[in-house]
Protein backbone atom coordinates (compact mmCIF):
# COMPACT_ATOMS: atom_id res chain seq x y z
CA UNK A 1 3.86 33.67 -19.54
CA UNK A 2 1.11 34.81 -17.10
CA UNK A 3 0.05 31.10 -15.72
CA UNK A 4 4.02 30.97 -15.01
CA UNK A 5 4.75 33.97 -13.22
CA UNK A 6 1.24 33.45 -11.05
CA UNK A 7 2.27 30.50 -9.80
CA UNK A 8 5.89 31.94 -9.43
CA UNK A 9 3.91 34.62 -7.44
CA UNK A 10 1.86 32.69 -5.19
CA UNK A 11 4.70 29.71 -4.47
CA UNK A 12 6.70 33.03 -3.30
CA UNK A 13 9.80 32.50 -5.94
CA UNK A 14 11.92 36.02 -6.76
CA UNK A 15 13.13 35.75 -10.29
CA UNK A 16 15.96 37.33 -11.84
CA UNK A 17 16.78 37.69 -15.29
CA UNK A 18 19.96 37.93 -16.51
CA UNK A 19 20.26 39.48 -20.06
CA UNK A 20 21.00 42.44 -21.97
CA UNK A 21 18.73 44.64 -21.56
CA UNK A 22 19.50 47.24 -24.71
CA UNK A 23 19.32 44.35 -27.13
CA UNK A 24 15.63 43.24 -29.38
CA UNK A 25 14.08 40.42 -29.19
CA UNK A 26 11.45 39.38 -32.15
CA UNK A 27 7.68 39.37 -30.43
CA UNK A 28 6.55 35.35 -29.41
CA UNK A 29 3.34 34.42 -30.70
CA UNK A 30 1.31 31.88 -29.08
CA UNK A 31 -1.27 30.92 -31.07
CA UNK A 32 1.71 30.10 -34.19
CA UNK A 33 4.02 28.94 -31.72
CA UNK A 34 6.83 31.12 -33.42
CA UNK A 35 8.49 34.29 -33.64
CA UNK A 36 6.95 37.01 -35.62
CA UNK A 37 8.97 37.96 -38.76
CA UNK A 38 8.39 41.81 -39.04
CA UNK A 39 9.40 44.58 -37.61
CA UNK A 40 7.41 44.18 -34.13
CA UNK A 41 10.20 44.07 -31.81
CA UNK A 42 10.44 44.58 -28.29
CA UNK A 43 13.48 45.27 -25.76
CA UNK A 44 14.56 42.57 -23.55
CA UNK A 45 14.17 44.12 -20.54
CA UNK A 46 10.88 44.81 -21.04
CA UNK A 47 10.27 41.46 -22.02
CA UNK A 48 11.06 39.96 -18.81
CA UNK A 49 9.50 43.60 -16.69
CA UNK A 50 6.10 41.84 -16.03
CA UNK A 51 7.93 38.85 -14.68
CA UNK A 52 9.92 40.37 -12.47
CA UNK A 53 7.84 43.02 -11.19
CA UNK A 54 5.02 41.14 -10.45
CA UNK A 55 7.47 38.65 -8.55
CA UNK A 56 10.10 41.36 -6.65
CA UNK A 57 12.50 39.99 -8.50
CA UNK A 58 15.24 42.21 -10.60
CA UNK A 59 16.75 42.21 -14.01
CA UNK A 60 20.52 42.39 -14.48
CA UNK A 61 22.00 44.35 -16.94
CA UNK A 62 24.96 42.08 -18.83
CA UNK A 63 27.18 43.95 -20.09
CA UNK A 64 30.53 45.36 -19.09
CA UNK A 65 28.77 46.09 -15.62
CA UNK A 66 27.38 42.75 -15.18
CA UNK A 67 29.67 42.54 -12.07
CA UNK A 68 29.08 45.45 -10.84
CA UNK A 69 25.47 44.99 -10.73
CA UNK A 70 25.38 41.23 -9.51
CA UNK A 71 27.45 42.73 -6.56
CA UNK A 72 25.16 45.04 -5.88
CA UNK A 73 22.03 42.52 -5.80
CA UNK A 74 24.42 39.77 -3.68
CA UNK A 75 24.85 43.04 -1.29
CA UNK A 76 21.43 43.52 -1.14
CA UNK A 77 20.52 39.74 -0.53
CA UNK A 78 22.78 39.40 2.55
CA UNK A 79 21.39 42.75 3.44
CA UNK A 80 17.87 41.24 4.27
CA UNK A 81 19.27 38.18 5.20
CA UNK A 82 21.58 39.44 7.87
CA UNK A 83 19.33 39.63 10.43
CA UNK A 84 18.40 36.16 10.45
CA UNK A 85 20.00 34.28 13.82
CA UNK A 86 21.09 31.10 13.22
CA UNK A 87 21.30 28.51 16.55
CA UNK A 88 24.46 27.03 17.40
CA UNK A 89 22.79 23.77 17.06
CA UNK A 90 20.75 24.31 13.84
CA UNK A 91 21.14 21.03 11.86
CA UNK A 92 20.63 22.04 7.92
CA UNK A 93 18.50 19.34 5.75
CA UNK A 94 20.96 17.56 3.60
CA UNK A 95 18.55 15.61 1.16
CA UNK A 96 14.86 14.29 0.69
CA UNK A 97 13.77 10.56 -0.44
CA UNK A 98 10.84 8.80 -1.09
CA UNK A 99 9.98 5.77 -1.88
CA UNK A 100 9.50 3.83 -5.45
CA UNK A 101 7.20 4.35 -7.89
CA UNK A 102 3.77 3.07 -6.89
CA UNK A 103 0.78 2.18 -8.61
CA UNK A 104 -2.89 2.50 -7.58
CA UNK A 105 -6.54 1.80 -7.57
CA UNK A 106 -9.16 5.00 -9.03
CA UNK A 107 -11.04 5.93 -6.36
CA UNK A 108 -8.99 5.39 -3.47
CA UNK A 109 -6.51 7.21 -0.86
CA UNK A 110 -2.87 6.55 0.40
CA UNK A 111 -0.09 7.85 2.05
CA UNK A 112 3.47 8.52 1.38
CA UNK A 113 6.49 9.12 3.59
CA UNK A 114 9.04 11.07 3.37
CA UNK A 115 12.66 11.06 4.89
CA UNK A 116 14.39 14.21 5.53
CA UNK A 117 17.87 13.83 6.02
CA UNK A 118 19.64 13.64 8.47
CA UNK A 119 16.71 12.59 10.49
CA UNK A 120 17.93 15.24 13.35
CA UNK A 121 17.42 18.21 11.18
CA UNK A 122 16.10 21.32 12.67
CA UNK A 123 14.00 22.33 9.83
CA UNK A 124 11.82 19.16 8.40
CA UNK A 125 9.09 20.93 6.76
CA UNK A 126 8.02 19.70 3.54
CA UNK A 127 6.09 21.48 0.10
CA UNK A 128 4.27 19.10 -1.91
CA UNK A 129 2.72 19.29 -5.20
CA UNK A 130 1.10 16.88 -7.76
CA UNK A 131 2.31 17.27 -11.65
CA UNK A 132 -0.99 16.94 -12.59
CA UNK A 133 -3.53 17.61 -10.61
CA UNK A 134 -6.61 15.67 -12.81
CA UNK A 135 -5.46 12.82 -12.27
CA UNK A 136 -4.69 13.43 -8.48
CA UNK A 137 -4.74 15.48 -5.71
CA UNK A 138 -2.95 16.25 -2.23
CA UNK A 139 -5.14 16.65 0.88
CA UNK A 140 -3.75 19.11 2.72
CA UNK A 141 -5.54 19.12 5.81
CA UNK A 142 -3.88 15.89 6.55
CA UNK A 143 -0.45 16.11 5.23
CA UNK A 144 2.21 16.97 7.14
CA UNK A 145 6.06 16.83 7.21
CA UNK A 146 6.06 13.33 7.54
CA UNK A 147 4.00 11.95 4.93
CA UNK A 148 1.97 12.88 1.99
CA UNK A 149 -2.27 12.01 1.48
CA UNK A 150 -3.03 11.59 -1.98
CA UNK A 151 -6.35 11.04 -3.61
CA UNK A 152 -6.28 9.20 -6.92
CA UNK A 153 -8.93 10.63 -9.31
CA UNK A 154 -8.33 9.01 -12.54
CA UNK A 155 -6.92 6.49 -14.91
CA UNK A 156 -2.99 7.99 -15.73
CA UNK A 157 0.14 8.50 -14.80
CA UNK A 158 1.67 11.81 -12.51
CA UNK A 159 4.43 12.59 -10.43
CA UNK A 160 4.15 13.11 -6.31
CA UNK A 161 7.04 16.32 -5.72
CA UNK A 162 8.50 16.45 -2.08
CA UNK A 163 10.62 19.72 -1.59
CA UNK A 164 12.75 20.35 1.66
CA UNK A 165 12.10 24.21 2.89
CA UNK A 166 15.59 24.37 4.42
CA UNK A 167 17.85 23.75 1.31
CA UNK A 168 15.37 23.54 -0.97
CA UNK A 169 16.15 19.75 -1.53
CA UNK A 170 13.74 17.92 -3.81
CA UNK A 171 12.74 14.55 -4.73
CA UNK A 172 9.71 12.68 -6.84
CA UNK A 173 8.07 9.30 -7.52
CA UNK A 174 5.78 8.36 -9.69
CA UNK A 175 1.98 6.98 -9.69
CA UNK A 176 0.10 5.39 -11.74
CA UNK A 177 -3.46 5.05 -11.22
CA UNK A 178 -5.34 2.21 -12.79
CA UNK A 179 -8.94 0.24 -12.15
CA UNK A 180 -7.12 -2.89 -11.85
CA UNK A 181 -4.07 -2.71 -9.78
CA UNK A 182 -2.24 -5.63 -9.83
CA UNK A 183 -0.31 -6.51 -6.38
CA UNK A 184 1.46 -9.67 -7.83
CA UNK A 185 0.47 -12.27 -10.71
CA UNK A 186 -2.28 -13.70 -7.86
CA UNK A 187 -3.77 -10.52 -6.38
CA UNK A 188 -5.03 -7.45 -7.76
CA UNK A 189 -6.83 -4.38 -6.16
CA UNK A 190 -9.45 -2.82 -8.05
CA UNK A 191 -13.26 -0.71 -8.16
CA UNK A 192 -16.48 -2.89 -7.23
CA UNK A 193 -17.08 -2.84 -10.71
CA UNK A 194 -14.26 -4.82 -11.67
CA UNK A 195 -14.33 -7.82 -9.05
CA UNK A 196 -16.95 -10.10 -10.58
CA UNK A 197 -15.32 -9.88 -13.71
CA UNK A 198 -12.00 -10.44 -12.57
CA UNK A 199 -13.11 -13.30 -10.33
CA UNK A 200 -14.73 -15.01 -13.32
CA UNK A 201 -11.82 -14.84 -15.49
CA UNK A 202 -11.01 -18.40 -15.46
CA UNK A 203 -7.98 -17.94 -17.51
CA UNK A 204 -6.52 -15.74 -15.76
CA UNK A 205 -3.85 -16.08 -12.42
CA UNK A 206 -5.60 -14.28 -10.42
CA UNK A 207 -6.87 -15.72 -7.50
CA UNK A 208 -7.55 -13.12 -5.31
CA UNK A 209 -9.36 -9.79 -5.35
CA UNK A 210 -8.98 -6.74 -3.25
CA UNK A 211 -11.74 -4.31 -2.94
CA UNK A 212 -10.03 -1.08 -1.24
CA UNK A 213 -12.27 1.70 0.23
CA UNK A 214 -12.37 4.62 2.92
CA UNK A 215 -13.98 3.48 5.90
CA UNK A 216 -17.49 6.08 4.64
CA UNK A 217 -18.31 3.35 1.91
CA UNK A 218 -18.78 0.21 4.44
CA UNK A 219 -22.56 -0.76 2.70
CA UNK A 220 -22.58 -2.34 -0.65
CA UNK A 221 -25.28 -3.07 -2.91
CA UNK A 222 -27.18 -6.36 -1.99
CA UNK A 223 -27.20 -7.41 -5.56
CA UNK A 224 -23.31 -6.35 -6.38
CA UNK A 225 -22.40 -8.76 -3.04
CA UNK A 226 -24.67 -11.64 -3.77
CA UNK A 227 -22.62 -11.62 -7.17
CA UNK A 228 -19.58 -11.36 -5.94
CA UNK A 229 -19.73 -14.31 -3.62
CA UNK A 230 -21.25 -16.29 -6.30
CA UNK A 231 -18.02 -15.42 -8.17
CA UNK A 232 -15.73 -16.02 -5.64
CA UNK A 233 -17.81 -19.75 -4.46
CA UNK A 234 -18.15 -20.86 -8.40
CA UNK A 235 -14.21 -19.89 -8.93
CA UNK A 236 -12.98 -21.18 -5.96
CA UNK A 237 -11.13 -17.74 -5.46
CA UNK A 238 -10.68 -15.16 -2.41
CA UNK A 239 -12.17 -11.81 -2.01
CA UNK A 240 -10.89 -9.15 0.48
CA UNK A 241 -12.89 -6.61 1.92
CA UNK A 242 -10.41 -3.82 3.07
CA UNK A 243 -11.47 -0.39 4.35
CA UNK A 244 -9.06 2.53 5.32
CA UNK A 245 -9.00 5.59 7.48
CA UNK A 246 -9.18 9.28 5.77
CA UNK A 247 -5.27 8.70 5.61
CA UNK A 248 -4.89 5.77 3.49
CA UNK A 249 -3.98 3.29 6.52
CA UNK A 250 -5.56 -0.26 7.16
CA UNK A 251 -8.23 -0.37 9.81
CA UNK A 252 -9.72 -3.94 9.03
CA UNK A 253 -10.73 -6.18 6.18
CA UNK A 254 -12.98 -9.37 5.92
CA UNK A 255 -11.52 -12.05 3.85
CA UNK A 256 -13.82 -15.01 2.40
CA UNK A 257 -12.55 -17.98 0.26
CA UNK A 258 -14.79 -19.92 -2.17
CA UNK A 259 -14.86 -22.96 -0.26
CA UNK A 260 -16.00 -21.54 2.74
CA UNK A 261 -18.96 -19.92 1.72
CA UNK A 262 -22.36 -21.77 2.23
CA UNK A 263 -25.16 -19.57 0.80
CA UNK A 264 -23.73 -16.41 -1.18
CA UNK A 265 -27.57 -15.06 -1.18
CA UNK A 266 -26.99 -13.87 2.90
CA UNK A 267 -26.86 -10.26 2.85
CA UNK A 268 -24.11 -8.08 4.82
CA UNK A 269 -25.96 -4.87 5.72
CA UNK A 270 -22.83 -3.22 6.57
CA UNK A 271 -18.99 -4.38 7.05
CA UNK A 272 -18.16 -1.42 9.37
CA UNK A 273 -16.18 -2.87 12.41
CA UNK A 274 -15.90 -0.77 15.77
CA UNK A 275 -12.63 -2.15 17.12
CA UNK A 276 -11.72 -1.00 20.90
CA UNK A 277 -15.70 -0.31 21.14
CA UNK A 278 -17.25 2.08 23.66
CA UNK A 279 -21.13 2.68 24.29
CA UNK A 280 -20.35 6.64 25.21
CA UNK A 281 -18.85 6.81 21.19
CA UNK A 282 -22.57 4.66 19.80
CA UNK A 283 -25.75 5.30 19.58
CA UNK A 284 -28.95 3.63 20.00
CA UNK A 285 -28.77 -0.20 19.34
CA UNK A 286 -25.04 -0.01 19.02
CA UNK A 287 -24.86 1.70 21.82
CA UNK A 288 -26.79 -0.87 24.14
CA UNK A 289 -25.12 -3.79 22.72
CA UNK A 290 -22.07 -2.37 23.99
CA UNK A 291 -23.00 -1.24 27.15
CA UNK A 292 -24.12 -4.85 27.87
CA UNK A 293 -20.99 -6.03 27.33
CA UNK A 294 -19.49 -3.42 28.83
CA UNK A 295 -21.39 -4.25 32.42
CA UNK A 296 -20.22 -8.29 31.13
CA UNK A 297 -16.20 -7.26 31.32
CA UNK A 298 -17.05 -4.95 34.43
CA UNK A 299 -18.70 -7.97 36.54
CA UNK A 300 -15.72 -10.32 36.38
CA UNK A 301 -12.83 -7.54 36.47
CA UNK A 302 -11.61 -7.71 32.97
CA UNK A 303 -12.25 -4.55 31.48
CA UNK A 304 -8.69 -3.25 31.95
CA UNK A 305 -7.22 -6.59 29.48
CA UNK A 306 -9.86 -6.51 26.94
CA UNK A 307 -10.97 -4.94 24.17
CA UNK A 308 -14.61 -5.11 22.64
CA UNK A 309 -14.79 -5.65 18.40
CA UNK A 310 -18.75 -4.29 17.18
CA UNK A 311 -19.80 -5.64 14.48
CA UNK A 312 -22.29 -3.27 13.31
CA UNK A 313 -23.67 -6.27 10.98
CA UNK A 314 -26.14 -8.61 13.12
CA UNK A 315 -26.20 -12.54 12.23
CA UNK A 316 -25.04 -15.05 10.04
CA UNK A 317 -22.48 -14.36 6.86
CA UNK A 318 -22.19 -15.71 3.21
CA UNK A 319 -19.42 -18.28 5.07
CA UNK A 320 -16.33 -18.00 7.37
CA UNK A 321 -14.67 -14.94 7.20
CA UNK A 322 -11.10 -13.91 8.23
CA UNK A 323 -11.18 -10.07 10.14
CA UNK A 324 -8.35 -8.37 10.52
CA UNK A 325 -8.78 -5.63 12.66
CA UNK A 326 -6.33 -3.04 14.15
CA UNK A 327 -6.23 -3.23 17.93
CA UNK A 328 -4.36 -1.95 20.89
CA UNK A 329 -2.45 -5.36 21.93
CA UNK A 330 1.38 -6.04 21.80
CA UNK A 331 2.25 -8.54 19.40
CA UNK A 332 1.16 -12.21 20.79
CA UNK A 333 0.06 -15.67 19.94
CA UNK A 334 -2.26 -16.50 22.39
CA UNK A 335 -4.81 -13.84 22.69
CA UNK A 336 -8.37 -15.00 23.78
CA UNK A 337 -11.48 -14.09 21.70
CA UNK A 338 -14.74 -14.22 23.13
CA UNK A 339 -18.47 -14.61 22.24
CA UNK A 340 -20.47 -12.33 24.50
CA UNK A 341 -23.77 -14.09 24.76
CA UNK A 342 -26.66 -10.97 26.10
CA UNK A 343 -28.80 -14.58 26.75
CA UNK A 344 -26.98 -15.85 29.32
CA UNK A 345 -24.73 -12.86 30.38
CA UNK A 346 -21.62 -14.94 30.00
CA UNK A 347 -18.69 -14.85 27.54
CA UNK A 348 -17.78 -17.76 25.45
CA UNK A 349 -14.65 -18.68 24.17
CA UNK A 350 -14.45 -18.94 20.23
CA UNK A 351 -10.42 -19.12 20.15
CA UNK A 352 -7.32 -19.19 22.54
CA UNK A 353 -4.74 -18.68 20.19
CA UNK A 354 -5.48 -15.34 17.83
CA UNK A 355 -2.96 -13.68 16.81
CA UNK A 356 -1.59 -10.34 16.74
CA UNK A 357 1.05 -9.08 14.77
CA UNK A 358 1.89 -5.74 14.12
CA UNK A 359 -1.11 -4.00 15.74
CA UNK A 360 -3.39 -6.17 13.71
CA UNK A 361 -5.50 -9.20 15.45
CA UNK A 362 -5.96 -12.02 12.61
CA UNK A 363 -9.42 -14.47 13.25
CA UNK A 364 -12.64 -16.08 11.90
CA UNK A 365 -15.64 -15.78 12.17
CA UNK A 366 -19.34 -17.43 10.66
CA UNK A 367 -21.44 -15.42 12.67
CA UNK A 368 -21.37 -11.43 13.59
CA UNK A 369 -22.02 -10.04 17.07
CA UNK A 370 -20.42 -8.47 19.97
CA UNK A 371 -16.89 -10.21 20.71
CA UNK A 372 -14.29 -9.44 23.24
CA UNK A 373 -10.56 -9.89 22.55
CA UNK A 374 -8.85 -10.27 26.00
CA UNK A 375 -5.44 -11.26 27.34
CA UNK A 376 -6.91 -13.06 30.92
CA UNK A 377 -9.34 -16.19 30.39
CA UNK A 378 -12.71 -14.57 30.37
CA UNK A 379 -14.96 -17.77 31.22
CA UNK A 380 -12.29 -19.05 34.22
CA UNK A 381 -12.68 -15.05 35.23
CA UNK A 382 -16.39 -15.40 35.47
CA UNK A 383 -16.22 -18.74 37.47
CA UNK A 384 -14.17 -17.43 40.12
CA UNK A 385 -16.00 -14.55 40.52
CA UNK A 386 -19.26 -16.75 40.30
CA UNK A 387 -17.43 -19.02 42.81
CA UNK A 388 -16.24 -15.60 45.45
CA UNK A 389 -20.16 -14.23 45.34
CA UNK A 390 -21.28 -17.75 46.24
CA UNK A 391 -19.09 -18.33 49.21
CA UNK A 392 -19.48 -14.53 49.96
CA UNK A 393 -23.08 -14.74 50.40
CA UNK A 394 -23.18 -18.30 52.28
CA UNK A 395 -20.63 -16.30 54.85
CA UNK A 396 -23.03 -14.15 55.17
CA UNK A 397 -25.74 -16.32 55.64
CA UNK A 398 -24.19 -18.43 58.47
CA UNK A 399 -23.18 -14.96 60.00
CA UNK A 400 -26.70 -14.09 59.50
CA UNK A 401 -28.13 -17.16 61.51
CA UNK A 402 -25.49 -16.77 64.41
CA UNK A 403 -26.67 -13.16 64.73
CA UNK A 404 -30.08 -14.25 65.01
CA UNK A 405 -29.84 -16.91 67.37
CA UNK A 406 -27.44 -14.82 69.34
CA UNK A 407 -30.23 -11.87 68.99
CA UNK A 408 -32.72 -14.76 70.09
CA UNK A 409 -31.23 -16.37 73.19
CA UNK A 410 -30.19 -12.00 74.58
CA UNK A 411 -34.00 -11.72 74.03
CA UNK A 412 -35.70 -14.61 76.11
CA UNK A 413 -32.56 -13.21 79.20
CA UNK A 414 -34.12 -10.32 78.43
CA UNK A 415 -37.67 -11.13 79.03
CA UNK A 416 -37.12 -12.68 82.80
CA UNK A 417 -35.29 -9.20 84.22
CA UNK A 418 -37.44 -6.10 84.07
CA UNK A 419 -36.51 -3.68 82.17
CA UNK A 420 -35.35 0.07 83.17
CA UNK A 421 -37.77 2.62 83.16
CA UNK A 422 -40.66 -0.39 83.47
CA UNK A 423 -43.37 0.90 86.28
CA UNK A 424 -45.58 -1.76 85.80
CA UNK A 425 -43.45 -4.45 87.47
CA UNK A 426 -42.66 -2.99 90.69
CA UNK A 427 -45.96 -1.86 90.87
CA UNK A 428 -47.72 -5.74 90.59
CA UNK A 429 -44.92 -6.96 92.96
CA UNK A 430 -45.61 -4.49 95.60
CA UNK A 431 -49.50 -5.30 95.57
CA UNK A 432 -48.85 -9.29 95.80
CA UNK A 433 -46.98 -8.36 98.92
CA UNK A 434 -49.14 -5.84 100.80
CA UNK A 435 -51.99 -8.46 99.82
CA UNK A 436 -49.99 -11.54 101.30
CA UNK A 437 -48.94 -9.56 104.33
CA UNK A 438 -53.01 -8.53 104.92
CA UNK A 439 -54.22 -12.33 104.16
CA UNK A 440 -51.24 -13.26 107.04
CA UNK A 441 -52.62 -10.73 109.70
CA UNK A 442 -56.24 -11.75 109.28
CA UNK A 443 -55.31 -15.37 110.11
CA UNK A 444 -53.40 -14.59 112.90
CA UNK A 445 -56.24 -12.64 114.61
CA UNK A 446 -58.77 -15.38 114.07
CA UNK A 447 -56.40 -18.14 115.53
CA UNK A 448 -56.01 -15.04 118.97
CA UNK A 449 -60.10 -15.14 118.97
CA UNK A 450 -60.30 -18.79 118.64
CA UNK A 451 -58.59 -19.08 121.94
């Protein structure tokens, strides 16, 4: 009786207790599970006192006053109540769903919506609560009205509560938590214990396996992946690689199929993908491989229509690999994905036509770098800018060499007319004609003498 009417306490829940309060009850005992057979009785009322005390709740009495009192506690309800303004345009909550039982993987997180009906009610909020809490637990820092975050602990079997505030409307699903989760007879999601083993199981219909983890658990054991794609190659099977955010949703996974993998001994240091990548969010060697590209998209105007995907993993992979990675595009068939090469400054294409569907981009990949995903041809982009800064600069050059032969021929006009403020000039001019006009007058008097 005290576990119950603590949590009645802290969940805030009055209880009232409607009995009789002169007559005896025989004492419960817990440890027997029964009812004492001597004497040791106890009154009803005070039976129930700890539970309602301790929860401002109230007892009624029923007997021939029953009504009496039960009007008097109604009265006292819509006494405290009365107060309360209601809006002309309050819309009450008229039910809560969610969805169908699910089942899944130990280990891992997901979310679950809720629909408060009608979807203009005033009041959405939503209590949650987990049956059993060992097996798994709610965050609460991330769940809101609209959907639930659950952690799944361990192995069994609970139920997820939803409860309206306004109405007090409730509804409930069940989960099942399991290592091995299967999604249909040919796919199953399960720990990275499990996948070698089920991708060895030659009798079974499996074909593909689903490792599922939060985005914090991107490295794996160099050992645990050089034996899974040895399993997946030998088994001609598929194994997905699919990493969530702290809420449970998809931000990208790396598919690989047996046949396409050419040495299973290549390690992947690390599958973490930075989709929509920017150097100011990196750091060192991240950082400047971004930044590169970065100043790539910024030279030929197409940083507005592209995206960059970091691969935080450098070089070659086990085989092909098909990413899907959540991105910031509209739904298309024809987006452009691009190599950035940091050699040659210049972005290659790799494919025309990826898809995007549903926020997601869907492509492949043998080798991991810096790539751009862009909706304007990114090599044509670079040519025409290539081609504009050529014929900019030969304009310029040609303006360049008419400026200096105009420069040239102003300077040689120049040179013939003295220039103002030049002494020296006048100066030698007037000499040479004092000195002629001497040289004349001595040759006139000798030609007087002579005669």
């Amino acid at each position: 009786m005290a576990d119950v009417i603590d949590e009645l306490k802290a969940k805030g829940i009055r209880t009232t207790v409607v009995t009789h309060k002169g007559d005896k009850t025989s004492t419960w005992d817990d440890k027997t599970e029964s009812y004492l057979r001597d004497d040791r009785y106890i009154l009803l009322e005070d039976e129930y006192k700890d539970l309602t005390e301790k929860t401002d709740g109230k007892i009624i009495d029923l007997t021939i006053d029953f009504a009496a009192e039960l009007n008097d506690y109604a009265s006292e309800i819509i006494a405290k109540t009365a107060g309360t303004e209601v809006p002309d345009d309050y819309v009450g909550v008229t039910g809560v769903e969610l969805g169908d039982d699910v089942s899944i993987p130990t280990d891992s997180v997901y979310n679950y919506p809720v629909t408060v009906k009608p979807v203009n009610a005033t009041n959405k909020v939503i209590y949650w609560s987990v049956e059993d809490e060992s097996i798994a637990t709610i965050n609460t820092e991330l769940t809101d009205e609209k959907h639930c975050v659950v952690n799944a602990l361990k192995p069994g079997t609970t139920k997820l509560i939803a409860k309206s505030a306004d109405g007090g409307y409730t509804a409930y699903f069940t989960i099942t938590i399991a290592d091995v989760v299967s999604k249909d007879d040919s796919s199953v999601t399960t720990k990275v214990d499990k996948v070698v083993d089920i991708l060895s199981d030659t009798e079974s219909k499996t074909t593909k396996a689903v490792l599922r983890s939060s985005e914090d658990k991107t490295e794996i054991d160099a050992d645990t992946l050089k034996d899974i794609f040895v399993a997946t190659k030998d088994n001609n099977k598929e194994m997905e690689f699919n990493f969530v955010d702290e809420e449970g949703d998809d931000l990208y996974s790396w598919t690989f199929k047996g046949e396409n993998i050419t040495d299973a001994s290549k390690t992947i240091t690390t599958f973490k993908i930075n989709p929509d990548a920017a150097s100011k969010d990196l750091e060192g060697k991240d950082a400047d491989a971004v930044k590169k590209v970065e100043e790539g998209l910024a030279a030929v105007k197409a940083a507005e229509d592209s995206e960059i995907i970091h691969f935080r993993h450098e070089g070659e992979l086990p085989g092909k690999a098909e990413i899907k990675v959540k991105v910031g595009f509209d739904d298309t068939g024809d987006m452009g994905l691009y190599y950035y090469n940091p050699e040659t400054g210049k972005f290659e294409l790799v494919n025309a036509k990826v898809i995007v569907k549903d926020g997601y981009a869907t492509f492949e990949i043998e080798h991991c770098s810096d790539y751009v995903l862009s909706k304007v041809d990114l090599t044509k982009t670079a040519e025409t800018e290539t081609k504009a800064n050529t014929e900019t600069k030969a304009t310029e050059t040609v303006a360049g060499a008419e400026e200096t032969k105009a420069e040239t021929t102003t300077a040689a006009k120049d040179a013939s007319i003295p220039k103002t403020g030049d002494n020296a000039a006048p100066a030698a001019a007037a000499l040479a004609a004092v000195m002629s006009a001497a040289a004349d007058a001595v040759a006139f008097s000798r030609k007087k003498n002579a005669r």
